[in-house]
N, C-alpha and C. Protein backbone atom coordinates (compact mmCIF):
# COMPACT_ATOMS: atom_id res chain seq x y z
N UNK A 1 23.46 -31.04 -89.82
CA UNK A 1 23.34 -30.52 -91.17
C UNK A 1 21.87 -30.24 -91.48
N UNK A 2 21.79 -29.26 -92.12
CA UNK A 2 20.43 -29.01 -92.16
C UNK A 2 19.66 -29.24 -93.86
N UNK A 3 18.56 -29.59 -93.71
CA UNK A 3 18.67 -29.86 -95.10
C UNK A 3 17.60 -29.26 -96.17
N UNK A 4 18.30 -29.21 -97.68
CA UNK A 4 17.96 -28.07 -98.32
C UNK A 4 15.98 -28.12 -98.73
N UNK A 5 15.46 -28.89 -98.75
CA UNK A 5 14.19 -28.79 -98.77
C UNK A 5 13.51 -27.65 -98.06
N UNK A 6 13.67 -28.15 -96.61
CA UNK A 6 13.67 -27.04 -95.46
C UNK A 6 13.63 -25.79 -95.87
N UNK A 7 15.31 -25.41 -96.44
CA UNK A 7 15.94 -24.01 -96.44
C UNK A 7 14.76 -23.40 -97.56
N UNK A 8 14.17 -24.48 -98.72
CA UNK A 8 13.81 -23.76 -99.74
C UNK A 8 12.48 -23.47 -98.99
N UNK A 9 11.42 -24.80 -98.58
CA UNK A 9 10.45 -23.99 -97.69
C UNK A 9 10.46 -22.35 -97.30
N UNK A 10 11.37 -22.68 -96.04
CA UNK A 10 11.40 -21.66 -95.06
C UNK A 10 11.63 -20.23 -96.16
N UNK A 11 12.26 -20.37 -97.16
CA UNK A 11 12.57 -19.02 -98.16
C UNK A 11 11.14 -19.02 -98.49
N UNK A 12 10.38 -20.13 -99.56
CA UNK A 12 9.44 -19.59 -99.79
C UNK A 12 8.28 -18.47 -99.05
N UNK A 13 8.54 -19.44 -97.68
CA UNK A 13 7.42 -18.68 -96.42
C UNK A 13 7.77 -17.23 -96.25
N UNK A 14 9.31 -17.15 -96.30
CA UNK A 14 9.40 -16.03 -96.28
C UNK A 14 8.94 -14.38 -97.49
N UNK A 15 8.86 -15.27 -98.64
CA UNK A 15 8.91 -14.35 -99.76
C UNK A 15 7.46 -13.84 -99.80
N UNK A 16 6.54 -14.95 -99.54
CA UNK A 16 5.04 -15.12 -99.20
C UNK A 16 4.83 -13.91 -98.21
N UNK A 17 5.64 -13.75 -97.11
CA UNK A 17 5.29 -13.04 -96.07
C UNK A 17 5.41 -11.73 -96.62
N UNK A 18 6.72 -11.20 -97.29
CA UNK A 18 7.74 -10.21 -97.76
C UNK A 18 6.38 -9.47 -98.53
N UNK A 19 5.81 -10.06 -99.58
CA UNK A 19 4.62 -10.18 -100.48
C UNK A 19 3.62 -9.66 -100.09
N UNK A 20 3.14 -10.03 -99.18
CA UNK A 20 1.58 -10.14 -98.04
C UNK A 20 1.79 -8.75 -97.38
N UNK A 21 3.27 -8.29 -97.16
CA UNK A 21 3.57 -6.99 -96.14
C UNK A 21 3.44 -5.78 -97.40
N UNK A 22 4.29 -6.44 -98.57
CA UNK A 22 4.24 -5.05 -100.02
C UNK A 22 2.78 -4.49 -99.41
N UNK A 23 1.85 -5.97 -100.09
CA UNK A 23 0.97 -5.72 -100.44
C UNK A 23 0.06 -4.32 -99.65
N UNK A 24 0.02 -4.67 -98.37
CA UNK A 24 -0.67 -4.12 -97.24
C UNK A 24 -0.11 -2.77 -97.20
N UNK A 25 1.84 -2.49 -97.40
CA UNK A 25 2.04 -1.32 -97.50
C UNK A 25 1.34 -0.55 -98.43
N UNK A 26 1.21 -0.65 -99.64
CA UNK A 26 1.14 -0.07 -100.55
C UNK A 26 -0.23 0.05 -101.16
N UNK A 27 -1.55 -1.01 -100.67
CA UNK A 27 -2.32 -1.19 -101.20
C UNK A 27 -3.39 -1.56 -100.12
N UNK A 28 -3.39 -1.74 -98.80
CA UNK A 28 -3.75 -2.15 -97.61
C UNK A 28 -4.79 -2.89 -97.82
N UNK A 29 -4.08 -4.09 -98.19
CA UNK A 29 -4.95 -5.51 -98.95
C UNK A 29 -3.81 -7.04 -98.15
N UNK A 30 -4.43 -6.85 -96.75
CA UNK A 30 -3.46 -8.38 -96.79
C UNK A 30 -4.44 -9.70 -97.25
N UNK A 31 -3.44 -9.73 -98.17
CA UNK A 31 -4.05 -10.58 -98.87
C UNK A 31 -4.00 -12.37 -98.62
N UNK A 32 -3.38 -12.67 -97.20
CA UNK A 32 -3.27 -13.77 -96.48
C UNK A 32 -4.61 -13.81 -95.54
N UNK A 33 -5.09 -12.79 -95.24
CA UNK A 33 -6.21 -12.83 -94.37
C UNK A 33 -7.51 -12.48 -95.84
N UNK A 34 -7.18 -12.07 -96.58
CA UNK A 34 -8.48 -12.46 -97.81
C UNK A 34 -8.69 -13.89 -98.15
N UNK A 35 -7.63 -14.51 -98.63
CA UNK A 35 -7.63 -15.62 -99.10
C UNK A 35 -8.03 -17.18 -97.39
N UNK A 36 -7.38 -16.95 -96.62
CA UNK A 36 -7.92 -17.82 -95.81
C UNK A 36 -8.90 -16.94 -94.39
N UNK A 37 -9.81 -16.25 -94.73
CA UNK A 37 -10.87 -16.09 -93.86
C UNK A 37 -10.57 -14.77 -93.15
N UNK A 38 -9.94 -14.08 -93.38
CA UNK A 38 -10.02 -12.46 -92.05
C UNK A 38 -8.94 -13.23 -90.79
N UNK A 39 -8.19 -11.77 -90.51
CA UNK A 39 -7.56 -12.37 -89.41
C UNK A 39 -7.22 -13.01 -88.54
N UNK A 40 -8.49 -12.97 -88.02
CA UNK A 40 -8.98 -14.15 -86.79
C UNK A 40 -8.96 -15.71 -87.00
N UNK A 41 -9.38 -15.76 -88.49
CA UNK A 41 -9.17 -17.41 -88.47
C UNK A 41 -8.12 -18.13 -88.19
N UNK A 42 -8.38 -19.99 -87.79
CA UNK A 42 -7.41 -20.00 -87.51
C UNK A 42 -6.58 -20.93 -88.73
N UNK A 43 -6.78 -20.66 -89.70
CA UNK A 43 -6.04 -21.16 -91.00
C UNK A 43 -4.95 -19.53 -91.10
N UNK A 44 -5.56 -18.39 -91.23
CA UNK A 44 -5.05 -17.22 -91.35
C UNK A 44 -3.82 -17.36 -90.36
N UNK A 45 -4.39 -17.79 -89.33
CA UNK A 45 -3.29 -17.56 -87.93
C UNK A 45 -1.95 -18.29 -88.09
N UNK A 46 -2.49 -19.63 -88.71
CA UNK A 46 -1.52 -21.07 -88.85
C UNK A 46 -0.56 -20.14 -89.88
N UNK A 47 -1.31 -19.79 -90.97
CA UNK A 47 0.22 -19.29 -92.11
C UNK A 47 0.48 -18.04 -91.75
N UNK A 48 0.30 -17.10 -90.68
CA UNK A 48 1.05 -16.03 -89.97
C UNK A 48 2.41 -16.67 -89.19
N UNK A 49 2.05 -17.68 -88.91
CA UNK A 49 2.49 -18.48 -88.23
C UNK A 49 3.80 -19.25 -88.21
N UNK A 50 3.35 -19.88 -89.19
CA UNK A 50 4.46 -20.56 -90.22
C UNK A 50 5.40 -19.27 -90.87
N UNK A 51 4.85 -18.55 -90.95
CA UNK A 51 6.18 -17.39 -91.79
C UNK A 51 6.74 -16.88 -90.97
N UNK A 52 6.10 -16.59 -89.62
CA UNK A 52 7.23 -16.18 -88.70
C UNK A 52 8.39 -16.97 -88.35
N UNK A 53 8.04 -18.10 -88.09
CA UNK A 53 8.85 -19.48 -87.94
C UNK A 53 10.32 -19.60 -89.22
N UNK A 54 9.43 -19.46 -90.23
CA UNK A 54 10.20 -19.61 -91.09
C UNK A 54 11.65 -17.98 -91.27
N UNK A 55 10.94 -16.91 -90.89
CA UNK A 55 11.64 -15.98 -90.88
C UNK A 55 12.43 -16.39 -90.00
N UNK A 56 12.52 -16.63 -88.72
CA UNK A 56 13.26 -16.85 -87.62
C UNK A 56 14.28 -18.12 -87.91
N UNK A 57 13.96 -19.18 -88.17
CA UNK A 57 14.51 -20.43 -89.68
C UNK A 57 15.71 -19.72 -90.04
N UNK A 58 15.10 -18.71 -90.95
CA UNK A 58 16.18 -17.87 -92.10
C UNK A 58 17.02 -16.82 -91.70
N UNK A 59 17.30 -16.88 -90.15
CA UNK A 59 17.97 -16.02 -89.65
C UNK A 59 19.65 -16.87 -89.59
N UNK A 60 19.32 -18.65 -89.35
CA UNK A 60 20.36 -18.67 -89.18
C UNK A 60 20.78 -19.04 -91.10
N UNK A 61 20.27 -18.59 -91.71
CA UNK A 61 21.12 -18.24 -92.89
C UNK A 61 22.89 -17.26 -92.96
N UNK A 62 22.05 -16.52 -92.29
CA UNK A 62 23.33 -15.30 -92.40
C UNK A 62 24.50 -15.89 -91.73
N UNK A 63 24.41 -16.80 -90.76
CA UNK A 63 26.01 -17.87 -90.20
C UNK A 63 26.37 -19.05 -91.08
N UNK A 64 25.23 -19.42 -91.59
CA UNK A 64 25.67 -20.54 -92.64
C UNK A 64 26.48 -20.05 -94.20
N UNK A 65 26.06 -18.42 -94.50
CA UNK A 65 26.42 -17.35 -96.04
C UNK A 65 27.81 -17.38 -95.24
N UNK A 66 28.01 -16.91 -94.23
CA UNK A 66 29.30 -16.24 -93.53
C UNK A 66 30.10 -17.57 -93.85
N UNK A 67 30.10 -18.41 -93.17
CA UNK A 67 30.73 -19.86 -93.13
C UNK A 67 31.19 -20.54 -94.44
N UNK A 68 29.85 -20.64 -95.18
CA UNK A 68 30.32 -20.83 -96.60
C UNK A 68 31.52 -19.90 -97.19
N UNK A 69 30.84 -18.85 -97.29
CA UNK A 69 32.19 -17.57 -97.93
C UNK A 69 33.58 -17.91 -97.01
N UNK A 70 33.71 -18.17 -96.28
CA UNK A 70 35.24 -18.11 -95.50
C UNK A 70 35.62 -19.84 -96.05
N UNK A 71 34.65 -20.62 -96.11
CA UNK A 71 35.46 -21.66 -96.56
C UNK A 71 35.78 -21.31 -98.05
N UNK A 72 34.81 -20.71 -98.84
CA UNK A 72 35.50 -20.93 -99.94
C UNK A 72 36.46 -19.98 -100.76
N UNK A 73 36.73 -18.93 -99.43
CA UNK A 73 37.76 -17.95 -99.54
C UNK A 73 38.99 -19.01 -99.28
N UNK A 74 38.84 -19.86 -98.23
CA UNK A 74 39.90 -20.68 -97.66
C UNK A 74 40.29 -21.17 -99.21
N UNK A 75 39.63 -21.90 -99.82
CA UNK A 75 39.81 -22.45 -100.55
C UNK A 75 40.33 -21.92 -101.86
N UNK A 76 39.93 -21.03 -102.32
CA UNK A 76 40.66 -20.35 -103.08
C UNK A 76 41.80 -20.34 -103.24
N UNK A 77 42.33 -19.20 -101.72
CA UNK A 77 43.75 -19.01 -101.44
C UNK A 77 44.56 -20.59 -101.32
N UNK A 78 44.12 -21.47 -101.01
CA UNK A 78 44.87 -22.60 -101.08
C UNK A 78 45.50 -23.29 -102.45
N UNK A 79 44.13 -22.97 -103.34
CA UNK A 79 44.72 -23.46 -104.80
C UNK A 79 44.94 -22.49 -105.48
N UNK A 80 45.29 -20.99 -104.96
CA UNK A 80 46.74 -20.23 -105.64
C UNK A 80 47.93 -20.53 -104.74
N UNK A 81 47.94 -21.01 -103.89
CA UNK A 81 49.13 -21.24 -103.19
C UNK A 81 49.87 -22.38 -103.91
N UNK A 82 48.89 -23.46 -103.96
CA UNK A 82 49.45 -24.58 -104.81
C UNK A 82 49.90 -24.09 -105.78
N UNK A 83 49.50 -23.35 -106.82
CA UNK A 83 49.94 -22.75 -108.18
C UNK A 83 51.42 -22.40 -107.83
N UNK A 84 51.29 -21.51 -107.09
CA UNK A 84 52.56 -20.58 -106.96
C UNK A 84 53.61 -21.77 -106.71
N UNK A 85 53.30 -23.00 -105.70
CA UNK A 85 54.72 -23.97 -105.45
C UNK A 85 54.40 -24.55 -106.75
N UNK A 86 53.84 -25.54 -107.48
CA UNK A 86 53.84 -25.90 -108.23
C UNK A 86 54.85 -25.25 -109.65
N UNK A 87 54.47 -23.58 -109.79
CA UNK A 87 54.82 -22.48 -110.18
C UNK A 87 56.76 -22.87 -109.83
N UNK A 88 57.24 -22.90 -109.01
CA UNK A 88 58.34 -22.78 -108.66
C UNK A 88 58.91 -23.87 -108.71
N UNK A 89 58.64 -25.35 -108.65
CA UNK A 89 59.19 -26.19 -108.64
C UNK A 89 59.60 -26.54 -110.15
């Protein structure tokens, strides 16, 4: 089980990254290599670092969304099923 601290981390790192890329598209200001020293450093490197990690982290999101949704599709259909016998008895 994995646990939700983590998940929120790893999102943040990601949004940080998502952010840092706008930025550079649109304004060609990465602003992760302003704030800790120019590319090369290795504080810069460490939180390049960490967000990749964390992106890769948040990949297995999309099997854990899938998983959730089918259980609680399962679940659904189970307590209209109940209705319906309940319904009939």
């Amino acid at each position: 089980m994995r646990s939700k601290p983590l998940d929120w981390t790893a999102l943040t790192l990601v949004i940080i990254g998502a952010i840092n890329w706008g930025l550079i598209g649109f304004f060609k200001l990465d602003l992760i290599a302003t704030l800790f020293g120019g590319m090369e450093s290795w504080l810069s490197r460490i939180v390049y670092a960490a967000i990749g990690l964390a992106g890769l982290y948040c990949l297995s999101l999309y099997g854990r969304t899938s998983q959730d949704s089918h259980t609680e599709y399962q679940s659904q259909n189970n307590d209209q099923y109940q209705d319906v016998v309940r319904h009939d008895q």
